[in-house]
N, C-alpha and C. Protein backbone atom coordinates (compact mmCIF):
# COMPACT_ATOMS: atom_id res chain seq x y z
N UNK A 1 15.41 -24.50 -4.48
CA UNK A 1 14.31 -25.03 -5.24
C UNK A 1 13.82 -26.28 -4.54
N UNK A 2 12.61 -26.87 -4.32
CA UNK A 2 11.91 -27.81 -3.68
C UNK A 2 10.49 -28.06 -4.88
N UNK A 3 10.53 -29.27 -3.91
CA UNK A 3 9.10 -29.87 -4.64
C UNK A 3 7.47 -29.22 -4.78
N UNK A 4 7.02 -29.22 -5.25
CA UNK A 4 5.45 -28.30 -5.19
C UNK A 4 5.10 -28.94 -3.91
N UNK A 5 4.71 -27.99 -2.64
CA UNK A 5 4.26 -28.43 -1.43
C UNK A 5 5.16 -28.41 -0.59
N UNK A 6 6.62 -27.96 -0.53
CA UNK A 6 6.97 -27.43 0.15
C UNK A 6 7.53 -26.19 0.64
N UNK A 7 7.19 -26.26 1.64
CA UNK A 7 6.95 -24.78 2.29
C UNK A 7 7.75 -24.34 3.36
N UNK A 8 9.48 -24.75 3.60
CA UNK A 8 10.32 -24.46 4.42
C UNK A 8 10.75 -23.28 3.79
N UNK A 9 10.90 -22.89 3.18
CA UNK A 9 11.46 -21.50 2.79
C UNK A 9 10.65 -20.01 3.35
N UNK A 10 9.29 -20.83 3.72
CA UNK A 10 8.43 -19.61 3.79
C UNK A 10 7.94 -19.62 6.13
N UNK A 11 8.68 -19.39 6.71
CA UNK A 11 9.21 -19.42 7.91
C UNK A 11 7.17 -18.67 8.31
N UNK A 12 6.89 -19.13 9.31
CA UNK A 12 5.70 -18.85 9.96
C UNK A 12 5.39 -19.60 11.23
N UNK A 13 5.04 -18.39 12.23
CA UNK A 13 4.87 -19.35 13.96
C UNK A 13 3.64 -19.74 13.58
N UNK A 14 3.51 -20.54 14.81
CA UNK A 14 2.62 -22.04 15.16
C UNK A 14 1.25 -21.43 15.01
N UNK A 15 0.66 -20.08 15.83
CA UNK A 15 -0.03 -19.76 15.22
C UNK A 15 -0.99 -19.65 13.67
N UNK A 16 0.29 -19.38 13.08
CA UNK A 16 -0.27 -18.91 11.36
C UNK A 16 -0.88 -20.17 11.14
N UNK A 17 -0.75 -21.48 11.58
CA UNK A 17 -1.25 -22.61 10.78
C UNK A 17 -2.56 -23.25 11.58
N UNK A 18 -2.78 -22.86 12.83
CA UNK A 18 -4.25 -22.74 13.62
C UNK A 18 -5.57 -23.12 12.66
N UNK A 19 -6.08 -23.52 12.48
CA UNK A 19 -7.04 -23.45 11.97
C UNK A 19 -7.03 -23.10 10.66
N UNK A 20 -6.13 -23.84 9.79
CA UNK A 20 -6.26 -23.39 8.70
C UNK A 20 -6.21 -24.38 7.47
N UNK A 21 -6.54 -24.16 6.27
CA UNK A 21 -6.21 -25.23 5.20
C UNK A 21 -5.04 -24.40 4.55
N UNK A 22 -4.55 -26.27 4.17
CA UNK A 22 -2.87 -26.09 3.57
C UNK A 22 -3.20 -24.73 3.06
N UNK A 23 -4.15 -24.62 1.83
CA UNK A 23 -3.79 -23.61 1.23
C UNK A 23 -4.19 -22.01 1.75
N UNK A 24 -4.73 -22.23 2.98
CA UNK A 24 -4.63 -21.40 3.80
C UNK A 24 -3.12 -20.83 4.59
N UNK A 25 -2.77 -21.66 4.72
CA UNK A 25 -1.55 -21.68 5.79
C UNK A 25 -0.23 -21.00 4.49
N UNK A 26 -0.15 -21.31 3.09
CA UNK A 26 0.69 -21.33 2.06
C UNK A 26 0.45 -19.97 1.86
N UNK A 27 -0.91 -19.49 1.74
CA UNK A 27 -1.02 -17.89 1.71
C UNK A 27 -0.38 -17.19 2.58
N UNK A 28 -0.94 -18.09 3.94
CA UNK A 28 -0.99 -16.83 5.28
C UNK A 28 0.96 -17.08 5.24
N UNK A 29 1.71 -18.16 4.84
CA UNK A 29 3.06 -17.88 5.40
C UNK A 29 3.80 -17.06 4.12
N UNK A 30 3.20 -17.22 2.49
CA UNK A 30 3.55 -16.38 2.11
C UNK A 30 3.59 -14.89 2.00
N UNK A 31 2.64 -14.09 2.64
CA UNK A 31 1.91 -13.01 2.69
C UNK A 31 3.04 -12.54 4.03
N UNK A 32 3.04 -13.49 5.00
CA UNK A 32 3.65 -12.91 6.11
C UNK A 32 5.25 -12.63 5.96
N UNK A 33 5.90 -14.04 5.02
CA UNK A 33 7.50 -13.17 4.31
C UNK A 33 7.50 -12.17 3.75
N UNK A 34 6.31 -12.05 2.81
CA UNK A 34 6.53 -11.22 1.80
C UNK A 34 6.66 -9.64 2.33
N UNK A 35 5.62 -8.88 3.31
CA UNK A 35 5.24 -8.52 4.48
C UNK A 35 6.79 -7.89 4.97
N UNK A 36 6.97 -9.25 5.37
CA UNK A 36 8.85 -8.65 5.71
C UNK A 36 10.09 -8.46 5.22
N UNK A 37 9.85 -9.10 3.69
CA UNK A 37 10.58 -8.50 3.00
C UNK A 37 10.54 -7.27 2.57
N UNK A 38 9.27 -6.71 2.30
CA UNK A 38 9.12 -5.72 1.88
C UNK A 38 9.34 -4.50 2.99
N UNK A 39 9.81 -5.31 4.32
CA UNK A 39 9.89 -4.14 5.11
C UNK A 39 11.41 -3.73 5.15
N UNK A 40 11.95 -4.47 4.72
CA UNK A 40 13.49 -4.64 4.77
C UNK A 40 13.88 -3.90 3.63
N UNK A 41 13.12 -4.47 2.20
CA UNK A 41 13.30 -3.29 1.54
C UNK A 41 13.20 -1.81 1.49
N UNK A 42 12.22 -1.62 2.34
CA UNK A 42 11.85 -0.51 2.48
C UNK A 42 12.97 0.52 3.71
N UNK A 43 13.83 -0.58 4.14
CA UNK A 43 15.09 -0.17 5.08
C UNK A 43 14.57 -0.36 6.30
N UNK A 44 13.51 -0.76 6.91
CA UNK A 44 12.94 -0.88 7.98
C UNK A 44 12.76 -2.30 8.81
N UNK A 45 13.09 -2.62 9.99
CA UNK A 45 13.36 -3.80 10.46
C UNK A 45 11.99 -4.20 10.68
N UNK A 46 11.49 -5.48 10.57
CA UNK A 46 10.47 -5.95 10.15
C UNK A 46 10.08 -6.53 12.13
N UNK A 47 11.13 -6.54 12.97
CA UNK A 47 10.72 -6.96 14.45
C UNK A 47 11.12 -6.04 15.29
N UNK A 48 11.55 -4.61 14.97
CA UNK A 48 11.87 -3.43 15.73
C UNK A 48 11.30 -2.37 15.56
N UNK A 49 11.49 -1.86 13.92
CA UNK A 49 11.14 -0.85 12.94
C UNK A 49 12.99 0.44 13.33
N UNK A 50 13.54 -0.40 14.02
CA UNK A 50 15.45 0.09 13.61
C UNK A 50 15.13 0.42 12.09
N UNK A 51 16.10 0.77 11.45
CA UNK A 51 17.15 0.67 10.34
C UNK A 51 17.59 -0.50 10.21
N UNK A 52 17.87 -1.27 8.72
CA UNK A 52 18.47 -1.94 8.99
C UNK A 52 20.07 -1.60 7.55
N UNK A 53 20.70 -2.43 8.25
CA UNK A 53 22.16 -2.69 6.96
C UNK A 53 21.85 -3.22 5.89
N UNK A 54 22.70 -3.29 4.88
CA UNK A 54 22.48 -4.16 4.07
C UNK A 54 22.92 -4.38 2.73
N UNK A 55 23.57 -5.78 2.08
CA UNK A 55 24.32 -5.55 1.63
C UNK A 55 24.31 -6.40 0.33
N UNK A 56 24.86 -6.59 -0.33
CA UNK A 56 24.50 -7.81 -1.94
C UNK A 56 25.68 -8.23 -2.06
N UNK A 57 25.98 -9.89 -2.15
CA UNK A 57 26.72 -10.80 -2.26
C UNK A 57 26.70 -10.85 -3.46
N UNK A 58 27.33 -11.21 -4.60
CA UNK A 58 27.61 -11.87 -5.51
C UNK A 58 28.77 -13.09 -5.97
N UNK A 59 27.99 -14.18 -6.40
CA UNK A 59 28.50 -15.14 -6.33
C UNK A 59 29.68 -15.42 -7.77
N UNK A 60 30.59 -14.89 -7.62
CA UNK A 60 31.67 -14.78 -9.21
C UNK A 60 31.35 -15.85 -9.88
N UNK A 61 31.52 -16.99 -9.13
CA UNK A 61 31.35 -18.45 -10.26
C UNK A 61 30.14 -18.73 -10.48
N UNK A 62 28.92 -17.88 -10.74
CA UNK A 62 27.62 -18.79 -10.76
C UNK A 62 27.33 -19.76 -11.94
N UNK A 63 26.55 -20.60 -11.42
CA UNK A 63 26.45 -21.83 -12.67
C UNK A 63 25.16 -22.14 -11.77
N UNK A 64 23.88 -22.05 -12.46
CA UNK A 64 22.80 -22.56 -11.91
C UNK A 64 21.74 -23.03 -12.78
N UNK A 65 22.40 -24.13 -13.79
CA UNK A 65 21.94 -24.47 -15.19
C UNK A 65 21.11 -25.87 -14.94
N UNK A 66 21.84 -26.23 -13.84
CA UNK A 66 21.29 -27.44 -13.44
C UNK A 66 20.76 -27.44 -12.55
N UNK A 67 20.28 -26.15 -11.50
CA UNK A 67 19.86 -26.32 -10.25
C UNK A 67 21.00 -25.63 -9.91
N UNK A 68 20.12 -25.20 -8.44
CA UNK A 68 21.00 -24.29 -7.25
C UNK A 68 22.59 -24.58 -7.71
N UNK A 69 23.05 -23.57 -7.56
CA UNK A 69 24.45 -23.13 -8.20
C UNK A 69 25.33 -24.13 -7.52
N UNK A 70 26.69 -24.58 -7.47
CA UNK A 70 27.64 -25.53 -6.29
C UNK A 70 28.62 -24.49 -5.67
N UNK A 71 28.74 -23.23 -6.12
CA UNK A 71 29.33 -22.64 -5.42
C UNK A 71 28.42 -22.22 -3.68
N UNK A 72 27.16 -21.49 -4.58
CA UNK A 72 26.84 -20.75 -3.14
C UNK A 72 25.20 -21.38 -2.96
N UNK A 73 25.11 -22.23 -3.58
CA UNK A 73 23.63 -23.14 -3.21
C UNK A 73 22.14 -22.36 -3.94
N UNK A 74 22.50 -21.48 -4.41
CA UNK A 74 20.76 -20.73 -5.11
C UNK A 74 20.76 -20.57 -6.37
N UNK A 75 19.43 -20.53 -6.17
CA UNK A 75 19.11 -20.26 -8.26
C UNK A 75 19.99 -18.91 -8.77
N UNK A 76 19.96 -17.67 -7.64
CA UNK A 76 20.50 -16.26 -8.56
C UNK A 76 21.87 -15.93 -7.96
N UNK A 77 22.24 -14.89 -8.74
CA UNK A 77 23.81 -14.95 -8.56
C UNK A 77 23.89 -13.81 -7.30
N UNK A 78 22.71 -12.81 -7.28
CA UNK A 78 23.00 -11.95 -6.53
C UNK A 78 21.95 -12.06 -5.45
N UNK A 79 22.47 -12.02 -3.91
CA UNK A 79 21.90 -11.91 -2.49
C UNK A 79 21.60 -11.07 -1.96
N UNK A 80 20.65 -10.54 -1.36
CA UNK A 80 20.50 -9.39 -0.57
C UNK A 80 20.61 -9.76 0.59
N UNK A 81 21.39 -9.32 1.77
CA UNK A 81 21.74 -9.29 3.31
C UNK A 81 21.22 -8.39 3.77
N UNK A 82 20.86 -9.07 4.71
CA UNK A 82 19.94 -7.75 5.98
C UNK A 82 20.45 -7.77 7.12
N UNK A 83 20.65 -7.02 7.45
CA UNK A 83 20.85 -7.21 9.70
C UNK A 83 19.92 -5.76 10.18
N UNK A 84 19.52 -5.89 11.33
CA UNK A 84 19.12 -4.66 11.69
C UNK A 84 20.34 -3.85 12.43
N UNK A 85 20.33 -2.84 12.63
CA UNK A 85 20.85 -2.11 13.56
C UNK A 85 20.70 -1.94 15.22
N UNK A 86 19.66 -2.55 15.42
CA UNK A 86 19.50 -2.50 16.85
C UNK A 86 19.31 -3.83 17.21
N UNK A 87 18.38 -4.96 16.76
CA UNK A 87 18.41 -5.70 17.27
C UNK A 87 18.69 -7.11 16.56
N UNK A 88 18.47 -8.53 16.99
CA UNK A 88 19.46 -9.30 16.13
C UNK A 88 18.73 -9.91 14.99
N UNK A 89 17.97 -9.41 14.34
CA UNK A 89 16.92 -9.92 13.12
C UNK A 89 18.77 -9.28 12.03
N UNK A 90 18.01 -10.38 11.13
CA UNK A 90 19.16 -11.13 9.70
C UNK A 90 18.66 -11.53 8.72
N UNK A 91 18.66 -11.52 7.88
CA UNK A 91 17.55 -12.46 6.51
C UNK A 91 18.73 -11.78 5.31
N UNK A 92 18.60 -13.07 4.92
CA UNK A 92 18.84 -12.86 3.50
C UNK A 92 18.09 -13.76 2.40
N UNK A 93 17.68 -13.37 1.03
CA UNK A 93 17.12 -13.34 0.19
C UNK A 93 17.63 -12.97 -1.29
N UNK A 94 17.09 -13.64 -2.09
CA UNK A 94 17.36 -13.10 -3.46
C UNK A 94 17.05 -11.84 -3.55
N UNK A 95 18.44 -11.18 -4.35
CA UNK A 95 18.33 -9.76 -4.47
C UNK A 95 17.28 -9.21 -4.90
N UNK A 96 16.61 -9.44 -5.96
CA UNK A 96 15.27 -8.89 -6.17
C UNK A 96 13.97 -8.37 -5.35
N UNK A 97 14.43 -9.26 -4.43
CA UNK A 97 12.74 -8.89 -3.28
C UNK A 97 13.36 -7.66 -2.78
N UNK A 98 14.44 -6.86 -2.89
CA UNK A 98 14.95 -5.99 -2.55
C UNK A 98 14.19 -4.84 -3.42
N UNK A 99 13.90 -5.04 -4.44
CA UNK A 99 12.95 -3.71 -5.14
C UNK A 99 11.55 -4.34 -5.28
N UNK A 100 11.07 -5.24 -4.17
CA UNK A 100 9.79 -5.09 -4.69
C UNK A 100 8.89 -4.41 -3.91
N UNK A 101 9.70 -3.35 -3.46
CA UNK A 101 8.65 -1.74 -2.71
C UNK A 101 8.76 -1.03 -3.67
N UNK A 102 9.63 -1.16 -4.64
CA UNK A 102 9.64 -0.22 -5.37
C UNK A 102 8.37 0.64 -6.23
N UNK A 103 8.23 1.76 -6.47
CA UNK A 103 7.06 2.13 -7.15
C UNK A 103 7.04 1.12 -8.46
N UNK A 104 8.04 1.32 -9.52
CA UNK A 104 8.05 0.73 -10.82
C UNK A 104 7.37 -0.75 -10.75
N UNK A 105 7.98 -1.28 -9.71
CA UNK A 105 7.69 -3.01 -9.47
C UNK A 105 5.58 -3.35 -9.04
N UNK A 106 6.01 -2.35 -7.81
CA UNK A 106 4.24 -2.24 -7.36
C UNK A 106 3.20 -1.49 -8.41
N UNK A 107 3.79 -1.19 -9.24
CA UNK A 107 2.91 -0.43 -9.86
C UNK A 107 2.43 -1.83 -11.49
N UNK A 108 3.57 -2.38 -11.97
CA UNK A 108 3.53 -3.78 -12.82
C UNK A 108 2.95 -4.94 -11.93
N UNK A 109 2.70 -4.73 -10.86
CA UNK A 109 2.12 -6.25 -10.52
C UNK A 109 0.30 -5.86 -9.96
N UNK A 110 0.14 -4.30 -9.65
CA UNK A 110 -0.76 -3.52 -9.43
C UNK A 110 -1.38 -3.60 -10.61
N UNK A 111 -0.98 -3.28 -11.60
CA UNK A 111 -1.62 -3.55 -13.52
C UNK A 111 -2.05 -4.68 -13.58
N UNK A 112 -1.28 -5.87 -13.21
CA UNK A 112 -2.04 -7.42 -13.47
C UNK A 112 -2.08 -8.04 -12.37
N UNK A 113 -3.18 -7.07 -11.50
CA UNK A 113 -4.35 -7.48 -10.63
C UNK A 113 -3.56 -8.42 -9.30
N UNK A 114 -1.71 -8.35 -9.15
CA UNK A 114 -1.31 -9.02 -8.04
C UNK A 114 -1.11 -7.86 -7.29
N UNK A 115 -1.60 -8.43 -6.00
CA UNK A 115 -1.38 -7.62 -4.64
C UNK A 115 -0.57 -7.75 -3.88
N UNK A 116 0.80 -7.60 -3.47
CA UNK A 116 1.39 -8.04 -2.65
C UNK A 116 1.73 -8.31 -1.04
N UNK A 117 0.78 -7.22 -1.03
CA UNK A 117 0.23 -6.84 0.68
C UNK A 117 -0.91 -7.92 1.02
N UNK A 118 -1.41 -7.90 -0.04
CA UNK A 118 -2.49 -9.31 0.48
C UNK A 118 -3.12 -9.89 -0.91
N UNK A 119 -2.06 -10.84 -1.46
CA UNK A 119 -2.07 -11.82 -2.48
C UNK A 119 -3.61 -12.29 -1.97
N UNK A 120 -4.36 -12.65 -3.12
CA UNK A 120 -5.33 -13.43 -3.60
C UNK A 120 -4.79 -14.03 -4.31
N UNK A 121 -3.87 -14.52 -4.60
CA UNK A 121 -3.47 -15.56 -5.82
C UNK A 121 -1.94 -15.55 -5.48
N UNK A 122 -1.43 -16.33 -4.02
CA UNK A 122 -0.45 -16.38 -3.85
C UNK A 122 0.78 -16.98 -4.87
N UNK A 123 0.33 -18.06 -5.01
CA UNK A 123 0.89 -18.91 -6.05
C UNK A 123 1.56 -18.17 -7.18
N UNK A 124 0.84 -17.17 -8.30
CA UNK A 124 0.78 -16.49 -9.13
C UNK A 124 1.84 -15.27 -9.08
N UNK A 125 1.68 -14.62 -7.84
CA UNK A 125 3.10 -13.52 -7.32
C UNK A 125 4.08 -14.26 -6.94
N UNK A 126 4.28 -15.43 -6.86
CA UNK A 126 5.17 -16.09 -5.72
C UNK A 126 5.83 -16.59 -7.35
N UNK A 127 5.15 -16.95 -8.28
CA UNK A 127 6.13 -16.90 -9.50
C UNK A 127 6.89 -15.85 -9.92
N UNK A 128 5.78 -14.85 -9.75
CA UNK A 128 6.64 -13.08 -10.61
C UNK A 128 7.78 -13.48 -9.73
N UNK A 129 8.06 -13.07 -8.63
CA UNK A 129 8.45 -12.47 -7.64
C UNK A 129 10.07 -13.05 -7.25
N UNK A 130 9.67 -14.57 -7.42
CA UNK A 130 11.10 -15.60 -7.35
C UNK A 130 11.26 -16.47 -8.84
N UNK A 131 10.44 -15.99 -9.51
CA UNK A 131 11.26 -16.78 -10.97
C UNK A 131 11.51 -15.71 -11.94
N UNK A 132 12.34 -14.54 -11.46
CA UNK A 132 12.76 -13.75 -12.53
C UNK A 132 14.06 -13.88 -12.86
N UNK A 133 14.36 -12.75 -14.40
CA UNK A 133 15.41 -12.61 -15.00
C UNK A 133 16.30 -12.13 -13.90
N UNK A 134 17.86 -12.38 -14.31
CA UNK A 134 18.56 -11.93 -13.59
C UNK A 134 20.31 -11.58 -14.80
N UNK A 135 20.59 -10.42 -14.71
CA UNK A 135 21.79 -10.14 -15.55
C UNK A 135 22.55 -9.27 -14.89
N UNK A 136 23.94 -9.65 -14.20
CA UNK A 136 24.31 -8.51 -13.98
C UNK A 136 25.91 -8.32 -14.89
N UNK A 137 25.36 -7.00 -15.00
CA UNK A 137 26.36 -5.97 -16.04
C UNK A 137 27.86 -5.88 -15.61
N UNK A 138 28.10 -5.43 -14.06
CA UNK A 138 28.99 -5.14 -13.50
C UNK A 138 28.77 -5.18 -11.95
N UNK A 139 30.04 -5.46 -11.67
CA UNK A 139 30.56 -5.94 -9.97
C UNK A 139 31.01 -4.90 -9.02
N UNK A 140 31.67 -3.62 -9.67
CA UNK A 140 32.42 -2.93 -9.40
C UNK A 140 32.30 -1.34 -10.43
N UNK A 141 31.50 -0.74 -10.30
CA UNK A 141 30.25 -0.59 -9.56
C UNK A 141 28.95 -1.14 -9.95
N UNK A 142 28.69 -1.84 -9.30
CA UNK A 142 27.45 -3.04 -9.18
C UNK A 142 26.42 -2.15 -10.13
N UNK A 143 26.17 -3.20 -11.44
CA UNK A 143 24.88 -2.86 -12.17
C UNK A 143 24.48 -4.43 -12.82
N UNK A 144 22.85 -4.49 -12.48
CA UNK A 144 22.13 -5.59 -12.42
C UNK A 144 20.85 -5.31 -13.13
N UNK A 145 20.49 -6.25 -13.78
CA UNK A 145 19.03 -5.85 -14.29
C UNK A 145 18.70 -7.00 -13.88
N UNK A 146 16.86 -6.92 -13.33
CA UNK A 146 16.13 -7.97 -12.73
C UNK A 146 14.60 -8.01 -14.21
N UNK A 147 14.79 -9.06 -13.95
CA UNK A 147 13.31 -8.92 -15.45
C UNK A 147 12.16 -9.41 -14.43
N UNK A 148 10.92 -9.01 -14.54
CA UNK A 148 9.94 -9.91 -13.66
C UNK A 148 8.86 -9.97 -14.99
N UNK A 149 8.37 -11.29 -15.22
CA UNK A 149 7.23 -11.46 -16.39
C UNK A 149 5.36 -11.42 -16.11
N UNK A 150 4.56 -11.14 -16.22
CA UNK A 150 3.15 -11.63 -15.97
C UNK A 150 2.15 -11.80 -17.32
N UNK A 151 2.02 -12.68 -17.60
CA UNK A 151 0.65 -12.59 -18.42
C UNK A 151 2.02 -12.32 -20.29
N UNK A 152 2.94 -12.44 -20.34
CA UNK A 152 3.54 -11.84 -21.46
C UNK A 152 3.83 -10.96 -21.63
N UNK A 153 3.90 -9.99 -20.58
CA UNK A 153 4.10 -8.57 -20.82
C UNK A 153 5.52 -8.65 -19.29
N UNK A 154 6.44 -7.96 -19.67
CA UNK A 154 8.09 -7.86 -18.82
C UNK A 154 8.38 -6.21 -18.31
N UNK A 155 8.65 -6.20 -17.37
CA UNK A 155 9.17 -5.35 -16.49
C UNK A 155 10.77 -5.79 -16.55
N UNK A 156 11.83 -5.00 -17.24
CA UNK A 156 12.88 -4.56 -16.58
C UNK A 156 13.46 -3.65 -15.72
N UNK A 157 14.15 -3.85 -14.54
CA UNK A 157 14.63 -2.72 -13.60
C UNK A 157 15.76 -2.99 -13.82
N UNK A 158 16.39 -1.90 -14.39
CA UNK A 158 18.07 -1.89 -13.77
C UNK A 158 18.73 -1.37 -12.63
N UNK A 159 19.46 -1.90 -11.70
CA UNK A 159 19.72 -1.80 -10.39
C UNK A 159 21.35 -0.96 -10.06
N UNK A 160 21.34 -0.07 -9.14
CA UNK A 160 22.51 0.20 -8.81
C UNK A 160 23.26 -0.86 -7.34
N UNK A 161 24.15 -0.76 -6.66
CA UNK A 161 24.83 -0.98 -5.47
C UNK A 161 23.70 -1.09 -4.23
N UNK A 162 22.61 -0.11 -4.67
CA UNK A 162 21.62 -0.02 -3.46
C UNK A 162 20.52 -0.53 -3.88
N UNK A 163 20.64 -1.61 -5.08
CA UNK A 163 18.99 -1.52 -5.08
C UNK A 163 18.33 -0.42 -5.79
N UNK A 164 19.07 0.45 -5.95
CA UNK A 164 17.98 1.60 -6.29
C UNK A 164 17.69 1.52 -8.13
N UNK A 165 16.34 2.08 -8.62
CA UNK A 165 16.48 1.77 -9.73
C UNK A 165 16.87 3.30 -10.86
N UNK A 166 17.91 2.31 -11.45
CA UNK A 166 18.25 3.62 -12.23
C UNK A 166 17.71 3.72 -13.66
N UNK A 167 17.30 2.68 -14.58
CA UNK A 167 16.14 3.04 -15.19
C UNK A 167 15.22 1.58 -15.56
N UNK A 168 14.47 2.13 -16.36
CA UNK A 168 13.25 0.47 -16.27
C UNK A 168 12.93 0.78 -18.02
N UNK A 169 12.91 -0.78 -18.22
CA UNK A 169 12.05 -1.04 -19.75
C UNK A 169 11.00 -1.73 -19.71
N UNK A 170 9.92 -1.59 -20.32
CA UNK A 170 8.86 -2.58 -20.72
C UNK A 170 8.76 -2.58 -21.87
């Protein structure tokens, strides 16, 4: 978590910021993670197009009542890990950006007019997207539900081991 205006979390070459206003540059570097997260979700290496691995951490002691947890430093309990298979690209991320290829997910942020391929209202997805619910059920075999909110209306996904969704409430 950081202050409004900063923008280390959101990684972009020297290029992306060329000619641009802040809130140019805040789009173009969010659009360009997002971009690659979604390629990762999608199992695809975002600087090869390999396969990639991948895996979900969970943090047993989480406590993130006050801010980033003291065990493992983040707001959510569960991580998504990436590596590719061929070459040395790595990212990890809150588990959630892990289903947001998902149909169920693209299809709730598609309803209230967010785009994720090319945000017009970065700001606005960049809330859905990293300030959601998070519950998980079980460790062993991993079951998680992710809530994402817009406008008052909630998307639940419940998650297996892979990410995958095994069913959804609204």
């Amino acid at each position: 978590e950081a202050p409004r205006g900063y923008q280390g979390r959101l990684p972009v070459p020297p290029a992306g910021i060329t000619n641009r206003s802040p809130t140019e540059v805040y789009r173009t570097a969010f659009t360009w993670t997002s971009l690659e997260l979604m390629s990762v979700a999608s199992n695809i290496c975002p600087r090869c197009a390999a396969t990639v691995t991948t895996e979900l951490n969970v943090c047993e002691t989480h406590d993130a009542t006050d801010g980033p947890c003291s065990s493992c430093g983040t707001t959510y309990a569960v991580r998504l890990v990436a590596a590719c298979t061929n070459c040395i690209y790595s990212a990890g991320c809150a588990a959630a950006w892990g289903v947001v290829s998902t149909t169920e997910l693209l299809t709730f942020l598609f309803e209230h007019d967010l785009n994720p391929v090319a945000p017009g209202a970065a700001r606005r997805l960049d809330a859905v997207i990293n300030e959601y619910g998070e519950q998980i059920h079980s460790t062993d075999p991993f079951r998680a539900e992710f809530s994402f909110s817009i406008d008052g209306d909630q998307l639940t996904l419940a998650v297996d081991e892979t990410l995958a969704v095994v069913d959804t409430v609204e």
